[in-house]
C-alpha atoms as a PDB file:
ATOM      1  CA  UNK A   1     -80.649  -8.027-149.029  1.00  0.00           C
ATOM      2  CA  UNK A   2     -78.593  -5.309-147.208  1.00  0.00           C
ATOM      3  CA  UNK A   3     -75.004  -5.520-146.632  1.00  0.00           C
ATOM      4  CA  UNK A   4     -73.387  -7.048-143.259  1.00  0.00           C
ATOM      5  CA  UNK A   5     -72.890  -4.546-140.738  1.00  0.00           C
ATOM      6  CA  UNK A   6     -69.029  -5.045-140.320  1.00  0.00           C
ATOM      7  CA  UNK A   7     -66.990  -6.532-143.436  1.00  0.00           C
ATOM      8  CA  UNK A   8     -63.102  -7.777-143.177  1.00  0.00           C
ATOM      9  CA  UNK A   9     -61.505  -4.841-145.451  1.00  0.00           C
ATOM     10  CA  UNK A  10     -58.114  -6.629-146.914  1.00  0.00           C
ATOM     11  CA  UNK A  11     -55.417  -4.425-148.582  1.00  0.00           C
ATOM     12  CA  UNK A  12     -53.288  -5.854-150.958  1.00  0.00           C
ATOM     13  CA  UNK A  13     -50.077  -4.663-152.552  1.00  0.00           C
ATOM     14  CA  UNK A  14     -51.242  -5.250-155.898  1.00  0.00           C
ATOM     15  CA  UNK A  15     -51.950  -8.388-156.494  1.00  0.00           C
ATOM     16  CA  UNK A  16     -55.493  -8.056-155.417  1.00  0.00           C
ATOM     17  CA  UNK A  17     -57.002 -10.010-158.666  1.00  0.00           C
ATOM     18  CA  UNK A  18     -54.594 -12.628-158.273  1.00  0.00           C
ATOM     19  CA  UNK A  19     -55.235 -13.196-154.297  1.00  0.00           C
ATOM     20  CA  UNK A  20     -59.061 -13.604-154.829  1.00  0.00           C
ATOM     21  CA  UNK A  21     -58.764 -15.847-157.448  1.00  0.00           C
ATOM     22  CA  UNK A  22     -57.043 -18.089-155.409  1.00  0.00           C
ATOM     23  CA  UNK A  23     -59.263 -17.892-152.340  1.00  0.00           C
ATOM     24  CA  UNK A  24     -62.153 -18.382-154.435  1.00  0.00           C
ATOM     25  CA  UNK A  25     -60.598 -21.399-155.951  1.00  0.00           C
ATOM     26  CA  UNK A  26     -59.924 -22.453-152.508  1.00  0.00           C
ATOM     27  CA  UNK A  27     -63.139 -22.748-150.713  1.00  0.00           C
ATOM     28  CA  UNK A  28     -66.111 -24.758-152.188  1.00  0.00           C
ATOM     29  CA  UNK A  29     -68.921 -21.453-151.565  1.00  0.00           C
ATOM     30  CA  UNK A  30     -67.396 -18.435-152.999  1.00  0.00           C
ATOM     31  CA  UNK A  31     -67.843 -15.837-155.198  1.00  0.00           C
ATOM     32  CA  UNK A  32     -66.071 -13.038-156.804  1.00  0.00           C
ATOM     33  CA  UNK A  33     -68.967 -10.320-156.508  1.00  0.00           C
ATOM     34  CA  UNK A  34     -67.242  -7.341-158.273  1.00  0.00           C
ATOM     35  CA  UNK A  35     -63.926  -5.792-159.327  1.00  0.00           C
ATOM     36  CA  UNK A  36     -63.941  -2.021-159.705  1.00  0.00           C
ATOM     37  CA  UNK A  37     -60.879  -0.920-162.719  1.00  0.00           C
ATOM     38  CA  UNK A  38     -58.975   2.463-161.722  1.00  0.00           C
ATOM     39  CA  UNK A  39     -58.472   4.607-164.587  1.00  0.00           C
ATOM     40  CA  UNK A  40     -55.446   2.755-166.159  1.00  0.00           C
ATOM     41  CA  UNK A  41     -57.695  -0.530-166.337  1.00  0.00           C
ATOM     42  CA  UNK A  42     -56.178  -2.114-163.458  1.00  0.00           C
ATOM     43  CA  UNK A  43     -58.029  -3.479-160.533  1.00  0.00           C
ATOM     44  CA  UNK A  44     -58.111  -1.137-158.028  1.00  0.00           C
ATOM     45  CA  UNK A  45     -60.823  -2.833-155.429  1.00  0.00           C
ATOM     46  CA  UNK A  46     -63.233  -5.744-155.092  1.00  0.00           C
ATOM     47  CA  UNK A  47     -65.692  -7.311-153.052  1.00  0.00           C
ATOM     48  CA  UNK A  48     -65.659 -11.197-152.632  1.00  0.00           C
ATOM     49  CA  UNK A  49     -67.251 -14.206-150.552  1.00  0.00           C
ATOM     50  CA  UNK A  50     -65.765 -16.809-148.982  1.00  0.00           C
ATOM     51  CA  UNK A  51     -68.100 -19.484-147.082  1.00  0.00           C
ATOM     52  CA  UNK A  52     -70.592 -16.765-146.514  1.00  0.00           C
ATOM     53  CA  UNK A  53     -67.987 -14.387-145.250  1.00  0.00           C
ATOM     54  CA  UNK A  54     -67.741 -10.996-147.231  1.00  0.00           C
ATOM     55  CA  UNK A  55     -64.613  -9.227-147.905  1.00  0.00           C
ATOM     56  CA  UNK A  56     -63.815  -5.865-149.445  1.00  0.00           C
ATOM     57  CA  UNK A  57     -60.099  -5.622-150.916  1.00  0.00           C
ATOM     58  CA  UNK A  58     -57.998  -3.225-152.039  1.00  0.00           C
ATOM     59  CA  UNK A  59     -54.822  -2.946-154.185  1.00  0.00           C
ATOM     60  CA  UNK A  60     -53.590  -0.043-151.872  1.00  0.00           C
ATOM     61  CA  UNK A  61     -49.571  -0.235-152.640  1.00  0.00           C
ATOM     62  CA  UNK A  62     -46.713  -1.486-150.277  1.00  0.00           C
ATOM     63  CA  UNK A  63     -47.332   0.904-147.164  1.00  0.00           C
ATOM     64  CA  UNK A  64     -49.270  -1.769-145.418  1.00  0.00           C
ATOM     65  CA  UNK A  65     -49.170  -5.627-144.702  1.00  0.00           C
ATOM     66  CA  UNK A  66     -50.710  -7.993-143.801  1.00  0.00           C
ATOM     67  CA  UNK A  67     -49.675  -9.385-139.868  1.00  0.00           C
ATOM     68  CA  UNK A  68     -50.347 -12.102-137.156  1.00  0.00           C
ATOM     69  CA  UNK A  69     -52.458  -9.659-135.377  1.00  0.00           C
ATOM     70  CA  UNK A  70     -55.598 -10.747-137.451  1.00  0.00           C
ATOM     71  CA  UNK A  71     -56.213 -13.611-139.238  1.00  0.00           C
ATOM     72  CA  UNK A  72     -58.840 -15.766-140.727  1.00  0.00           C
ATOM     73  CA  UNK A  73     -60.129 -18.699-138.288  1.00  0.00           C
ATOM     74  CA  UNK A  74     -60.970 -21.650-140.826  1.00  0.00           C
ATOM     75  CA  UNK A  75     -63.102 -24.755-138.807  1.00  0.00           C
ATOM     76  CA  UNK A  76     -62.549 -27.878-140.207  1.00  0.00           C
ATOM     77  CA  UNK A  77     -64.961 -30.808-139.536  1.00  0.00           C
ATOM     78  CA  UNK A  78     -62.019 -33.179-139.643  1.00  0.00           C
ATOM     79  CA  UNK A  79     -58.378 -33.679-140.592  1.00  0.00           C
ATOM     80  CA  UNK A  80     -59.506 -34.193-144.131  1.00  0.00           C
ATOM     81  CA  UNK A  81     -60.709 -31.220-144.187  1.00  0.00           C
ATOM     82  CA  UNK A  82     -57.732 -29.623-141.853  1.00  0.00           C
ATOM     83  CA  UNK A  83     -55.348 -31.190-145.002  1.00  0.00           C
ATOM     84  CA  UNK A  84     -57.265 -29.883-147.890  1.00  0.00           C
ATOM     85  CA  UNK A  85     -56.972 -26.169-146.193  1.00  0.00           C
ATOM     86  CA  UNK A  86     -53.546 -26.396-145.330  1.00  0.00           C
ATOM     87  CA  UNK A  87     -52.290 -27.635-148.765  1.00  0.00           C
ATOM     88  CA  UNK A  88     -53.828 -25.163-150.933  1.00  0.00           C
ATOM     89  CA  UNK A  89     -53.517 -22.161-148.810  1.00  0.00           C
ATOM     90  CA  UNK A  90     -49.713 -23.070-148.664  1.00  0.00           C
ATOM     91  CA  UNK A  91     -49.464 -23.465-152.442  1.00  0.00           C
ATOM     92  CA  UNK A  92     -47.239 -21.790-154.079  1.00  0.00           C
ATOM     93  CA  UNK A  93     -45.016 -20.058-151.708  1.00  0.00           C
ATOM     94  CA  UNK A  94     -47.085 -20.242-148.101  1.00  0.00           C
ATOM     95  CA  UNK A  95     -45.084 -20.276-144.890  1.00  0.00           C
ATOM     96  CA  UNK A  96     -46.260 -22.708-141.997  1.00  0.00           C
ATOM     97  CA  UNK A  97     -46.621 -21.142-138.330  1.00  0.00           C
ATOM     98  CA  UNK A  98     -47.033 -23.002-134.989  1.00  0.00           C
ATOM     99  CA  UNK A  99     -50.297 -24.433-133.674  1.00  0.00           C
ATOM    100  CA  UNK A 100     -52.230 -24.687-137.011  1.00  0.00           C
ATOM    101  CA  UNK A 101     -51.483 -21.196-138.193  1.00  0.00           C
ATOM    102  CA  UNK A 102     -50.014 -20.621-141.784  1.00  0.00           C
ATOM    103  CA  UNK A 103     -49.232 -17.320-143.560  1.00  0.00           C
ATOM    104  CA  UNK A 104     -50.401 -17.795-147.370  1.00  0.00           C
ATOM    105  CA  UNK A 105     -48.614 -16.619-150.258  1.00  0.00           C
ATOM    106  CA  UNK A 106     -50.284 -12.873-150.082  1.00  0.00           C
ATOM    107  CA  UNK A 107     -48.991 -12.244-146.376  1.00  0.00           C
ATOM    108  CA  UNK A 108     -52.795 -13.190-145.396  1.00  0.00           C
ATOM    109  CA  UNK A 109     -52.457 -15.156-141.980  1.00  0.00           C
ATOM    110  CA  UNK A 110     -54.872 -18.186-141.741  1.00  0.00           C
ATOM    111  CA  UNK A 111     -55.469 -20.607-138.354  1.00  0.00           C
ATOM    112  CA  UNK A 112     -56.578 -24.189-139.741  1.00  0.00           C
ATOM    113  CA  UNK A 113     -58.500 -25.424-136.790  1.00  0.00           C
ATOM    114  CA  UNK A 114     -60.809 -28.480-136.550  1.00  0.00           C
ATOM    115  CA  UNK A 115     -63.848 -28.552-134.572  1.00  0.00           C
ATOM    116  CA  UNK A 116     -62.164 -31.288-132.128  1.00  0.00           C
ATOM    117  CA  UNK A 117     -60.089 -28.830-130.513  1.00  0.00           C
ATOM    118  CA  UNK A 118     -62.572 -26.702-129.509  1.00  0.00           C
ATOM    119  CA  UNK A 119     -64.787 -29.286-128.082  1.00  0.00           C
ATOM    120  CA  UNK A 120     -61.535 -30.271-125.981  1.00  0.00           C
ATOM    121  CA  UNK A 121     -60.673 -26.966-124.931  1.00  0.00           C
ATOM    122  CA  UNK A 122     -64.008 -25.988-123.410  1.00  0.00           C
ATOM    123  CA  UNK A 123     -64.298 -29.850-121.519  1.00  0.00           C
ATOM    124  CA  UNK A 124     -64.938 -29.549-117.751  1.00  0.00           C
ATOM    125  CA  UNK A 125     -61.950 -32.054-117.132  1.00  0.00           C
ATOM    126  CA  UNK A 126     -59.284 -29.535-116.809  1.00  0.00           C
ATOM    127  CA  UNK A 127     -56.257 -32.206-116.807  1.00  0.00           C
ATOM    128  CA  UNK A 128     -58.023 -33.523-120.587  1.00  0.00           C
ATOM    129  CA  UNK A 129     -57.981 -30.128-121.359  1.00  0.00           C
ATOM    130  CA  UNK A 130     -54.384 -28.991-120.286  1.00  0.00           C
ATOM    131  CA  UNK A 131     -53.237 -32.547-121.889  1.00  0.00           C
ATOM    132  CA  UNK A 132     -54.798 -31.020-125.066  1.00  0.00           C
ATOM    133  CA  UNK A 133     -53.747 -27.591-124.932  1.00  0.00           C
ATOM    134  CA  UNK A 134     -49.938 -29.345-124.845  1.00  0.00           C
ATOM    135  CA  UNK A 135     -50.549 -30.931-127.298  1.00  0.00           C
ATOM    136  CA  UNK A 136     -51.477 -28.669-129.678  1.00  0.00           C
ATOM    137  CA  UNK A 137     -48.508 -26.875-128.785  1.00  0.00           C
ATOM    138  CA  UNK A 138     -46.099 -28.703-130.377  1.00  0.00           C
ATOM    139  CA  UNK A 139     -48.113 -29.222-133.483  1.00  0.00           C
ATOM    140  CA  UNK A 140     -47.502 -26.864-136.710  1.00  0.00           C
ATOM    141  CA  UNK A 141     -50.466 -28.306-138.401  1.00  0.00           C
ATOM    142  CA  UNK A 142     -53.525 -29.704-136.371  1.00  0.00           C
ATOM    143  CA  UNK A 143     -53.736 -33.458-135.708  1.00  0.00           C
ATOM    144  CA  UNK A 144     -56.695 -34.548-135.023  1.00  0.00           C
ATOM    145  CA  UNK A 145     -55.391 -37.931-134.118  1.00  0.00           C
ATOM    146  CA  UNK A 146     -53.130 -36.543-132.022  1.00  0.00           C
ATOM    147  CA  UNK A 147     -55.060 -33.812-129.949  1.00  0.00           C
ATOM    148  CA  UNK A 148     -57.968 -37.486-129.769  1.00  0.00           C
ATOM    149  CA  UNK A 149     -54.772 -39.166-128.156  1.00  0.00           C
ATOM    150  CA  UNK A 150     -53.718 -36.127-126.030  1.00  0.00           C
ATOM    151  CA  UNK A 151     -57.758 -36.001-125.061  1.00  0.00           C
ATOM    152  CA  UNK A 152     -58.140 -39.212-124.171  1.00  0.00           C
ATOM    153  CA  UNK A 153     -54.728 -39.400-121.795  1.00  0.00           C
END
């Protein structure tokens, strides 16, 4: 099987070993698919998947990190699922953001987003989906009750 023709290259201070064994501990279908040692035995790079998504990582030293620019777009089939995200990439030191975004302990920025949203986004009815988009507004994480209420007028 040949590689994917563009892969999300993450660089981490150093805590590279410790970031992708959370992420992998994280999501259900993922895999830690090698860790390369630089000459003093620590890990220098790896390669990882997370829900079919492949990564390549670095630890590449405090010049760079991580920002809102880019982030990782999670879809969530419902707020179960929305919860389970949002509590474990939080753990340990995570920082909430507005409208279902969260910055994890690494400096990784996620958006938690359940499929709901987008359905109600991309309606015809404009006023269902303005009533939405204000909605989800004012949330930090993503109801789904709420953004059905907003929906639904």
């Amino acid at each position: 099987m040949s590689p994917p023709k563009i892969t999300p290259f993450l660089w981490f201070n150093s805590d590279l070993n410790e970031a992708i064994t959370f992420y992998t501990s994280i999501f259900k279908n993922a895999s830690i698919k090698n860790i390369h040692r630089g000459p003093d035995g620590k890990v220098f790079s790896a390669n990882f998947e997370l829900e079919g998504q492949h990564f390549k990582a670095l630890n590449g030293g405090p010049q760079f990190t991580f920002n809102e620019a880019i982030s990782m777009f999670v879809t969530c089939a419902d707020q179960e699922e929305v919860d389970y995200y949002w509590d474990h990439l939080l753990a340990d030191g995570g920082k909430s953001m507005q409208c279902g975004w969260l910055k994890d302990r690494f400096g990784l920025v996620w958006q938690i987003i359940p499929e709901a949203l987008g359905r109600y986004l991309t309606d015809e009815d404009a006023e269902k989906r303005n009533r939405t988009k204000e909605a989800m507004m004012q949330m930090v994480k993503i109801s789904v009750e709420g953004l059905d209420k907003a929906y639904k007028g």
